[in-house]
PDB file of N, CA and C in Angstrom:
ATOM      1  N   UNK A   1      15.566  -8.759  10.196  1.00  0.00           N
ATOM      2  CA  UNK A   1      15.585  -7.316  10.356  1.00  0.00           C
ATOM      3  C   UNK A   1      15.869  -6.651   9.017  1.00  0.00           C
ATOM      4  N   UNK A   2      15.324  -5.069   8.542  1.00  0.00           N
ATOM      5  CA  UNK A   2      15.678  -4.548   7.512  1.00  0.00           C
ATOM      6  C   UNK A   2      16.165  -3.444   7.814  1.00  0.00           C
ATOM      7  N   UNK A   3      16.807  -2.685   7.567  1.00  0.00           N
ATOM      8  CA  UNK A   3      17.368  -1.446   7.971  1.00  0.00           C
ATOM      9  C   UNK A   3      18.012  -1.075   6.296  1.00  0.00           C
ATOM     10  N   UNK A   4      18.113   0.549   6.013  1.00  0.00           N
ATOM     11  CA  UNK A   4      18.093   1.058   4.868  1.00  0.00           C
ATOM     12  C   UNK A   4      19.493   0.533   4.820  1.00  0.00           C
ATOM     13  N   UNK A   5      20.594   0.311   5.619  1.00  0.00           N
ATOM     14  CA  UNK A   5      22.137  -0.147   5.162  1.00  0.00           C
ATOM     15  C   UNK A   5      22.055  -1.634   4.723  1.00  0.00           C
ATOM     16  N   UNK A   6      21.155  -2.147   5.360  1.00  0.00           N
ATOM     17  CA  UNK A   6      20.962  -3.567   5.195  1.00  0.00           C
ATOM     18  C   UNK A   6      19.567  -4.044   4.831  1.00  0.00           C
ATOM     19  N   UNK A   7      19.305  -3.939   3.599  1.00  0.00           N
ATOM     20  CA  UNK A   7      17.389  -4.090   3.115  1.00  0.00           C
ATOM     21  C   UNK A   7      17.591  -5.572   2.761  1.00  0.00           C
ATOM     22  N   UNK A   8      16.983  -6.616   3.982  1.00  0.00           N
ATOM     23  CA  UNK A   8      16.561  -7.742   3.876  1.00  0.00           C
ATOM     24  C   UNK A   8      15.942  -7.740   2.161  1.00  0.00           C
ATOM     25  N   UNK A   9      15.674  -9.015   1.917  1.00  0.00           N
ATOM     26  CA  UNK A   9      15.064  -9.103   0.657  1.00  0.00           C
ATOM     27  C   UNK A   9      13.859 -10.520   0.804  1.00  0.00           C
ATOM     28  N   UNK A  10      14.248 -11.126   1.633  1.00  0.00           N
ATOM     29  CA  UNK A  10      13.332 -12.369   1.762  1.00  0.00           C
ATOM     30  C   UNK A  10      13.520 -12.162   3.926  1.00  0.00           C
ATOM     31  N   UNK A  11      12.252 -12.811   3.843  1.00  0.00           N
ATOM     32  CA  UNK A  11      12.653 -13.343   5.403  1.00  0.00           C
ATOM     33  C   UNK A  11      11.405 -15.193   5.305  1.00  0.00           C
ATOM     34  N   UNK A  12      11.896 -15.954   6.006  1.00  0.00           N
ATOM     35  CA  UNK A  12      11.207 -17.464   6.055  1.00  0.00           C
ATOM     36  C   UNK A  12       9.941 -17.231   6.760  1.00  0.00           C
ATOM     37  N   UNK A  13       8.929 -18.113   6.482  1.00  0.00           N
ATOM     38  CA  UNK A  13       7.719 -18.280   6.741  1.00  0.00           C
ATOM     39  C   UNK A  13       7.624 -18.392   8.706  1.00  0.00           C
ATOM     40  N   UNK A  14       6.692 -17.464   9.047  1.00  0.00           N
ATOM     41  CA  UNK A  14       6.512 -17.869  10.575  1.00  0.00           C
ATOM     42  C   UNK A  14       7.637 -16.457  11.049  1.00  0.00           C
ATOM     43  N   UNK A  15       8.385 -16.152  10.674  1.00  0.00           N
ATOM     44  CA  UNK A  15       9.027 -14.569  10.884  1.00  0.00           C
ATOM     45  C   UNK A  15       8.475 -13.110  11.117  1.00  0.00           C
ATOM     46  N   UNK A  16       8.579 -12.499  12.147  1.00  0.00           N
ATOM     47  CA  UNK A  16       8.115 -11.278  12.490  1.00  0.00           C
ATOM     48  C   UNK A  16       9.384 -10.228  11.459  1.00  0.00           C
ATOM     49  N   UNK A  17       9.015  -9.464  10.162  1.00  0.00           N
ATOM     50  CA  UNK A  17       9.727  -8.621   9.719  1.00  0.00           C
ATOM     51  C   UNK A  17       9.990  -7.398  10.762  1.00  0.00           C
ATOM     52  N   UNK A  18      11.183  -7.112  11.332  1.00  0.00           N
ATOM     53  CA  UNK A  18      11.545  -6.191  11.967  1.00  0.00           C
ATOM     54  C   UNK A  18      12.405  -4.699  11.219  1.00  0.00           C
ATOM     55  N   UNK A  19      11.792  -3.942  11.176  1.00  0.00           N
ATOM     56  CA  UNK A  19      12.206  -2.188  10.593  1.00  0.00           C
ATOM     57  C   UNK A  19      12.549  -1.805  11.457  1.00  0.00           C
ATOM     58  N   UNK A  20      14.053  -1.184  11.187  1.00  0.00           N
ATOM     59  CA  UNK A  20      14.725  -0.309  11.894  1.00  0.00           C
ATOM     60  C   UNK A  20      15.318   0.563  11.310  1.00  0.00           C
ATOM     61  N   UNK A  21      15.090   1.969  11.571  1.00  0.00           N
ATOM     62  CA  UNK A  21      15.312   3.343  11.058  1.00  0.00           C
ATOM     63  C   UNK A  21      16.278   4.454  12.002  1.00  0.00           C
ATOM     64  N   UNK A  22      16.995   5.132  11.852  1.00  0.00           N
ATOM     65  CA  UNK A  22      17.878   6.162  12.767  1.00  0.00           C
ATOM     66  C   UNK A  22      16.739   6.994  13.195  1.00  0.00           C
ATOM     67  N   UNK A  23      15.484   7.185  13.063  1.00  0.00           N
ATOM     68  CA  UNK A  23      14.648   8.732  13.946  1.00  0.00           C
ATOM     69  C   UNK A  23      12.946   7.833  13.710  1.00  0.00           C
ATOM     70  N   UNK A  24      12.403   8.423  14.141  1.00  0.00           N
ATOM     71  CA  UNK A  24      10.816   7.643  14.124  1.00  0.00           C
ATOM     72  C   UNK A  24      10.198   8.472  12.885  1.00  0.00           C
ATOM     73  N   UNK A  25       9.352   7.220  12.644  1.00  0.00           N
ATOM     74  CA  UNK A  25       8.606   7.403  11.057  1.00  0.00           C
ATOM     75  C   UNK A  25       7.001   6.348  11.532  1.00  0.00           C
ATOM     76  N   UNK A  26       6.559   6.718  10.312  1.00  0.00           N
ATOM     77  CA  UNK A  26       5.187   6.103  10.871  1.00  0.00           C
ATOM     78  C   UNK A  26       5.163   4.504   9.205  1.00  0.00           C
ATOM     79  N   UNK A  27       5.439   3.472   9.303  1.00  0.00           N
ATOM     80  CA  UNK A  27       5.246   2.470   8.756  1.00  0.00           C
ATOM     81  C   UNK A  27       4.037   2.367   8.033  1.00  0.00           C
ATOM     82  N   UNK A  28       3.847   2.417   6.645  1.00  0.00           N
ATOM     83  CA  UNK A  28       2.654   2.095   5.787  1.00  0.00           C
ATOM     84  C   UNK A  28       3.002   0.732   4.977  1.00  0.00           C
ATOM     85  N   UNK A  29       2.172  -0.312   5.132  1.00  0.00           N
ATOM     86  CA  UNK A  29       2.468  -1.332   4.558  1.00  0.00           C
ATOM     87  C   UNK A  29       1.306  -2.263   4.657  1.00  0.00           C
ATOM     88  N   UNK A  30       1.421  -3.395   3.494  1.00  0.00           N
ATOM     89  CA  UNK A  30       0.816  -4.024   3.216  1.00  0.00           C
ATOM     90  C   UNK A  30       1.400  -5.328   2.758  1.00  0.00           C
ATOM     91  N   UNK A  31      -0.019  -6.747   2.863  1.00  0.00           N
ATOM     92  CA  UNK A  31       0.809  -7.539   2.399  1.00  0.00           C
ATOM     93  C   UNK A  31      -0.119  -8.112   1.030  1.00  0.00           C
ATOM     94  N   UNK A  32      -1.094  -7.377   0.719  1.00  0.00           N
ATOM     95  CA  UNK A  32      -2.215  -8.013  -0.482  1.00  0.00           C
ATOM     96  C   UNK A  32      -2.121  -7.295  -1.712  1.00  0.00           C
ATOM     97  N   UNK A  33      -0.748  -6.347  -1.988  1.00  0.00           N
ATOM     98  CA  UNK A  33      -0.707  -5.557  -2.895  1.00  0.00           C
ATOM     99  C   UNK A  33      -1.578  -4.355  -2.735  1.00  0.00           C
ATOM    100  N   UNK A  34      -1.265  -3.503  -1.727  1.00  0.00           N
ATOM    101  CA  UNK A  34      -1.841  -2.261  -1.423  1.00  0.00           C
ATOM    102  C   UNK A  34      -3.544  -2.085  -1.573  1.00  0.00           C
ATOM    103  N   UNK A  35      -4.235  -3.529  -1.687  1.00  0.00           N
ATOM    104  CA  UNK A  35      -5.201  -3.761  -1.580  1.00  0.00           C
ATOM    105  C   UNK A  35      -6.053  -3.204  -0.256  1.00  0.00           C
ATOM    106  N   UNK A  36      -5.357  -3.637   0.875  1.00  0.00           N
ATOM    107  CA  UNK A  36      -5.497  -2.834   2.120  1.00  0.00           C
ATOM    108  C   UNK A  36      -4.059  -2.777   2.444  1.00  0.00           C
ATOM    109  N   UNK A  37      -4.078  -1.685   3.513  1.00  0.00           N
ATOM    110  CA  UNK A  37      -3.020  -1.152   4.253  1.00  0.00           C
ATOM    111  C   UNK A  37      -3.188  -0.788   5.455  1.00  0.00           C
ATOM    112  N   UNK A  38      -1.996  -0.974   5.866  1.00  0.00           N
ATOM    113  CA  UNK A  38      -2.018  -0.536   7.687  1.00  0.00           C
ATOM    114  C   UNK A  38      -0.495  -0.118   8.154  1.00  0.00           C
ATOM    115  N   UNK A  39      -1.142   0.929   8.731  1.00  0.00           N
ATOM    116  CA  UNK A  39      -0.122   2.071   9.574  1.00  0.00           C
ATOM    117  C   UNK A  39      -0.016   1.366  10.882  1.00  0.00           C
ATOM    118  N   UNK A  40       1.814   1.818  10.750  1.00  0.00           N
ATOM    119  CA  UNK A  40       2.357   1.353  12.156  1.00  0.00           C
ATOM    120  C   UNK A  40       3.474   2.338  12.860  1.00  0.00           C
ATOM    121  N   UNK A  41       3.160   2.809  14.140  1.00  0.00           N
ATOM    122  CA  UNK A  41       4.167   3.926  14.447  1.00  0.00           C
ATOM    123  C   UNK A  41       5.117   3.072  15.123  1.00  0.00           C
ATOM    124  N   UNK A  42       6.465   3.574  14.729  1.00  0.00           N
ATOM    125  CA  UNK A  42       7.942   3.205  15.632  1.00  0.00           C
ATOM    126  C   UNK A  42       7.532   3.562  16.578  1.00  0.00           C
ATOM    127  N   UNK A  43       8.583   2.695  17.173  1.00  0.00           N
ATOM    128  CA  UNK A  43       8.770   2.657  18.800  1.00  0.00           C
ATOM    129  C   UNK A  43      10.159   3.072  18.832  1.00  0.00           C
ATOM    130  N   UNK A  44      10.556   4.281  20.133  1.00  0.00           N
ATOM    131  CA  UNK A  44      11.970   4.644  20.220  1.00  0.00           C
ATOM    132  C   UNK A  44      12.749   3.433  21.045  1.00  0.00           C
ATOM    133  N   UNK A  45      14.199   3.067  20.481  1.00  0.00           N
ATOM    134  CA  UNK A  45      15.028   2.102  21.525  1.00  0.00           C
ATOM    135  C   UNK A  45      15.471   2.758  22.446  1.00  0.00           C
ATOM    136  N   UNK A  46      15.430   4.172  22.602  1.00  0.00           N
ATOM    137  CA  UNK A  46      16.145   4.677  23.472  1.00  0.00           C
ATOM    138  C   UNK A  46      17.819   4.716  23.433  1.00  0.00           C
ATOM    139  N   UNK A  47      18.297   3.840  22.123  1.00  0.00           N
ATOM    140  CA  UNK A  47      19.519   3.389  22.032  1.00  0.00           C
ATOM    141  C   UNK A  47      19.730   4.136  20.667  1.00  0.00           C
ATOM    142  N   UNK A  48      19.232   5.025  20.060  1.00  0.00           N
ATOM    143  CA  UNK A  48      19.422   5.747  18.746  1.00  0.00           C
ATOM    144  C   UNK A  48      19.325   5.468  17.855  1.00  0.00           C
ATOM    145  N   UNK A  49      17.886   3.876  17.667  1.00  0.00           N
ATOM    146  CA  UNK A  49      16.949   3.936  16.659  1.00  0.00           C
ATOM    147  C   UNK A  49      15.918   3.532  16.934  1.00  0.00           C
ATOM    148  N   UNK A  50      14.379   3.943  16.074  1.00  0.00           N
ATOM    149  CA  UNK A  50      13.651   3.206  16.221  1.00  0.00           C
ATOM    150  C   UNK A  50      13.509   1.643  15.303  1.00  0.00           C
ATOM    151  N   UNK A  51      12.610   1.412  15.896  1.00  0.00           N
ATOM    152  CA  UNK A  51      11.751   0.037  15.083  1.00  0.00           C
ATOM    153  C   UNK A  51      10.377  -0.066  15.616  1.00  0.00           C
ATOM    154  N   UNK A  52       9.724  -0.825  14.219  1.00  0.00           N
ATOM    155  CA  UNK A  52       8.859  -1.318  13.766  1.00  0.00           C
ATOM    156  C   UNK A  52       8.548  -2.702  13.748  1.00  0.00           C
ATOM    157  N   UNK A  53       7.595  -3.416  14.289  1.00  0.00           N
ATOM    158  CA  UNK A  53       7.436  -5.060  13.790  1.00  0.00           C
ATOM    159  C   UNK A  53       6.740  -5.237  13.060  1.00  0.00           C
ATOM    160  N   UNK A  54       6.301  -5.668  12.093  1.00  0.00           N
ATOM    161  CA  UNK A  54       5.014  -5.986  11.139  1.00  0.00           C
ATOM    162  C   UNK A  54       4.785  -7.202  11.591  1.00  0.00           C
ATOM    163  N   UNK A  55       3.129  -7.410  10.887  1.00  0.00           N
ATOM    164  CA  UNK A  55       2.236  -8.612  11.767  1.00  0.00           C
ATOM    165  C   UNK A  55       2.703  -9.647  10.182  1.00  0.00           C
ATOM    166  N   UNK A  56       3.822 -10.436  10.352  1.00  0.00           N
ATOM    167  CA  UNK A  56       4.077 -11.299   9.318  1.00  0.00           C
ATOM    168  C   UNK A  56       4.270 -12.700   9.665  1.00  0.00           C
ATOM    169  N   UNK A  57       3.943 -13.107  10.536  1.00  0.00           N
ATOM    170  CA  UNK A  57       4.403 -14.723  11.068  1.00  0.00           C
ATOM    171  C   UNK A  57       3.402 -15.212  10.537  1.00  0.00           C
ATOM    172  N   UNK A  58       1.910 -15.221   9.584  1.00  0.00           N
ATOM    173  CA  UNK A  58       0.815 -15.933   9.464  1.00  0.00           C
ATOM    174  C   UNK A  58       1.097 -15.676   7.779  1.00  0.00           C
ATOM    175  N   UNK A  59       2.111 -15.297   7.040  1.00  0.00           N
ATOM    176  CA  UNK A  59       2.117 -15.209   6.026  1.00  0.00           C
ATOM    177  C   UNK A  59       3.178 -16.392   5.147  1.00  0.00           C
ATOM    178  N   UNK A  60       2.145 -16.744   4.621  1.00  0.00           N
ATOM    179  CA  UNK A  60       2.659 -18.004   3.386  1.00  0.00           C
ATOM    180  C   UNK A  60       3.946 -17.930   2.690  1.00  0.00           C
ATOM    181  N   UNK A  61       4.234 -18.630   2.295  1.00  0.00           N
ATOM    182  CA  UNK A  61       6.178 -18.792   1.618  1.00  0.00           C
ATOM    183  C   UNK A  61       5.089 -18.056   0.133  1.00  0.00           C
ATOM    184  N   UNK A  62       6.164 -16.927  -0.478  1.00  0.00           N
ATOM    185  CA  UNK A  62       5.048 -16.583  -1.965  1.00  0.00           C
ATOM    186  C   UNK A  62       4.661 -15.260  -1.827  1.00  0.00           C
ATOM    187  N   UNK A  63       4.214 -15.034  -0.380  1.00  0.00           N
ATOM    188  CA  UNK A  63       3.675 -13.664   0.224  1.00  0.00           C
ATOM    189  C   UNK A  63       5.042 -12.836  -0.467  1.00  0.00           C
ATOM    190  N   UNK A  64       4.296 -11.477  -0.662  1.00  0.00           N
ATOM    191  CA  UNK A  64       4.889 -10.537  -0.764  1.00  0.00           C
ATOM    192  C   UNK A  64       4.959  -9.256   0.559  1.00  0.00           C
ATOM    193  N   UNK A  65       5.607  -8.606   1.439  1.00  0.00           N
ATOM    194  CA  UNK A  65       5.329  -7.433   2.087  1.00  0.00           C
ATOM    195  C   UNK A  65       5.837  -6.051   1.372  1.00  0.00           C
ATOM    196  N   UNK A  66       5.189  -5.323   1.258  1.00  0.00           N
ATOM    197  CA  UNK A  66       5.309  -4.225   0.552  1.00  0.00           C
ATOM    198  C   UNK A  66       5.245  -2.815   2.072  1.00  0.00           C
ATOM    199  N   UNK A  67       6.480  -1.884   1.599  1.00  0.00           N
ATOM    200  CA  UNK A  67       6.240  -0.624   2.872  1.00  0.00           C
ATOM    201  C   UNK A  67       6.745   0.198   2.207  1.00  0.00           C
ATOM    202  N   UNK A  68       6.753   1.365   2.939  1.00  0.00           N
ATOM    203  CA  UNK A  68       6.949   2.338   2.733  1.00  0.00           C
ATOM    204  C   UNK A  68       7.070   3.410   4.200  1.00  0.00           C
ATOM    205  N   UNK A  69       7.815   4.565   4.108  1.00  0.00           N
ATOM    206  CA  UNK A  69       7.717   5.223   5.382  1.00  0.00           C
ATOM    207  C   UNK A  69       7.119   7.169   5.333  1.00  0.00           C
ATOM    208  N   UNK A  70       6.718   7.473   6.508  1.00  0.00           N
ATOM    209  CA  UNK A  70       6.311   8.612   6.646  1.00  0.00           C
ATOM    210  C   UNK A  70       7.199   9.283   7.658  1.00  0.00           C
ATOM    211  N   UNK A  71       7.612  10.103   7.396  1.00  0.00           N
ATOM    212  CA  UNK A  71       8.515  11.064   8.517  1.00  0.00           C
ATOM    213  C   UNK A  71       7.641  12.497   8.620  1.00  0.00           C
ATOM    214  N   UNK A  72       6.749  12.603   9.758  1.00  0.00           N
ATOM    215  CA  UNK A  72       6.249  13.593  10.090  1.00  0.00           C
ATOM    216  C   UNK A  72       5.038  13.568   9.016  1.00  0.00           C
ATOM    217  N   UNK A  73       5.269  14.920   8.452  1.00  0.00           N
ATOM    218  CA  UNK A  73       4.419  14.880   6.791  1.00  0.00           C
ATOM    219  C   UNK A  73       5.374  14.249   5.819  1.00  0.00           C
ATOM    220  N   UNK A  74       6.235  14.267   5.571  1.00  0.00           N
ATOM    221  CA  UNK A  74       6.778  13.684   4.100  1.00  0.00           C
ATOM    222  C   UNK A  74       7.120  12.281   4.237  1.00  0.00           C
ATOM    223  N   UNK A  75       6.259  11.349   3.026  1.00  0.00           N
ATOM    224  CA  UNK A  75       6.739  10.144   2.613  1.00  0.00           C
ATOM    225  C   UNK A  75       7.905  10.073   2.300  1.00  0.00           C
ATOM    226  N   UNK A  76       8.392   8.777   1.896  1.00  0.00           N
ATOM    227  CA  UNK A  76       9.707   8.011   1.872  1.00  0.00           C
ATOM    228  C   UNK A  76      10.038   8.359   0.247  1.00  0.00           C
ATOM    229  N   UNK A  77       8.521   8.404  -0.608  1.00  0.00           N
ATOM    230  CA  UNK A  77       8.562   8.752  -1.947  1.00  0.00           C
ATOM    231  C   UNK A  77       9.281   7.150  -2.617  1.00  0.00           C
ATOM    232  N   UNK A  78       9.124   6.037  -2.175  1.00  0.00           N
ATOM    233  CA  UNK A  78       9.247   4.583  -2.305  1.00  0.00           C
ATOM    234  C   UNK A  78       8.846   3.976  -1.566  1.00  0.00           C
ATOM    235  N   UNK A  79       8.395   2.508  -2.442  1.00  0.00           N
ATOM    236  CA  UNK A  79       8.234   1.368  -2.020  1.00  0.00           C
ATOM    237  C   UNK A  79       9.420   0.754  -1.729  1.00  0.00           C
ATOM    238  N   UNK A  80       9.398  -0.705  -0.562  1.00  0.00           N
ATOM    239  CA  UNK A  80      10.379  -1.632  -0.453  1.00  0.00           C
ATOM    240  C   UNK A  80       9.584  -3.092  -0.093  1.00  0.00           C
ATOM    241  N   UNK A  81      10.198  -3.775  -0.639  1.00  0.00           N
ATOM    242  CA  UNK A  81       9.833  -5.431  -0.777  1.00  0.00           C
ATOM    243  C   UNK A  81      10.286  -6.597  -0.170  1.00  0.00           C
ATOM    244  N   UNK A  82      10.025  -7.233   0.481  1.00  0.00           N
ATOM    245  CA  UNK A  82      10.668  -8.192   1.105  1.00  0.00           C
ATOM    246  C   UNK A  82       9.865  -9.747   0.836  1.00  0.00           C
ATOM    247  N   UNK A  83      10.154 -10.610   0.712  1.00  0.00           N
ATOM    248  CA  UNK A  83       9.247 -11.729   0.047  1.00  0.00           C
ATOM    249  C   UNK A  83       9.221 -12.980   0.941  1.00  0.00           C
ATOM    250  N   UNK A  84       8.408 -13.470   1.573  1.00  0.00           N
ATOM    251  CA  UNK A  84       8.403 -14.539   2.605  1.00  0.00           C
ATOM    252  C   UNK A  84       8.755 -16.131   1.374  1.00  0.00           C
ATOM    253  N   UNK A  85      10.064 -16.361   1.883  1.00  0.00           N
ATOM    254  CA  UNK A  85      10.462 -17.839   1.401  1.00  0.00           C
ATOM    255  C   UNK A  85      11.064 -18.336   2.284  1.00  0.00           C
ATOM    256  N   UNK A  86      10.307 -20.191   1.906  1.00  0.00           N
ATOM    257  CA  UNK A  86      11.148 -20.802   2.481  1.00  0.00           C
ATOM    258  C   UNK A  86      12.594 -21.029   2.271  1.00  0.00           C
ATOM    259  N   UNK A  87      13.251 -21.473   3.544  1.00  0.00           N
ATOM    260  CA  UNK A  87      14.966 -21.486   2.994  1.00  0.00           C
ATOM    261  C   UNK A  87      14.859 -22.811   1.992  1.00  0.00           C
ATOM    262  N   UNK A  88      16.186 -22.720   1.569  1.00  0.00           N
ATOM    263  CA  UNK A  88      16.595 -23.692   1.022  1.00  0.00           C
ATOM    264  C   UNK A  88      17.385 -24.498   1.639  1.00  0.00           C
ATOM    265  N   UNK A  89      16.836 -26.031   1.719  1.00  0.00           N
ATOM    266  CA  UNK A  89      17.691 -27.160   2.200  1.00  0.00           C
ATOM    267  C   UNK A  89      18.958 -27.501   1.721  1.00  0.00           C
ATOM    268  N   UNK A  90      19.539 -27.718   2.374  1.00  0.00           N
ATOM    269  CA  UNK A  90      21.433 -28.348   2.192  1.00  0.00           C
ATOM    270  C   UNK A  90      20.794 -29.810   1.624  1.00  0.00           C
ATOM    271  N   UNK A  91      22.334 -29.417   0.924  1.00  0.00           N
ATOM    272  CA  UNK A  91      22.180 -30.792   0.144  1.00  0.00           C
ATOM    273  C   UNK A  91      23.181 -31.794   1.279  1.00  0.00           C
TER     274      UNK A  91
END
C-alpha cells in the first residue's frame, strides 16, 4: 500500500500496488516511462478514504511505476515512484 503519510518505495514482483488517499482523485500512471498511460478513478471505502489498485502483478523485478494524481481539475503537480524488487533473502 502507498498512502502520502506512508509512500511505499519498492513493492515485490507479483504485487497489486494499492493507493490510498483521504477524498477521491482520478490516478494517472504508468509503467513504460510515460510512454503510455492510463487513468484510474478511486473507489470510495465508505470508511474515509479512497483507493486505487494499479494493474502491477505482471511486472518484472527492475520495473519502474510512475503516478501521479488529479483532484477534480487540478493535478497533484508531481510525480511518485515505486520500483518492483525482489526482496532480499536472509542470510
Amino acid at each position: 500500500m502507498w498512502t502520502f503519510d506512508h509512500p511505499t518505495v519498492r513493492i515485490a514482483p507479483g504485487q497489486t500496488l494499492r493507493l490510498i488517499t483521504p477524498r477521491s482523485a482520478t490516478i494517472l500512471w504508468t509503467s513504460d516511462g510515460w510512454i503510455t498511460a492510463h487513468d484510474l478513478e478511486m473507489r470510495d471505502t465508505a470508511g474515509g478514504c479512497w483507493f486505487g489498485d494499479l494493474e502491477t502483478t505482471r511486472l518484472a523485478a527492475g520495473a519502474c511505476v510512475d503516478f501521479t494524481f488529479r483532484w477534480g481539475e487540478r493535478w497533484e503537480g508531481k510525480d511518485f515512484r515505486v520500483t518492483v524488487k525482489a526482496p532480499v533473502s536472509g542470510k
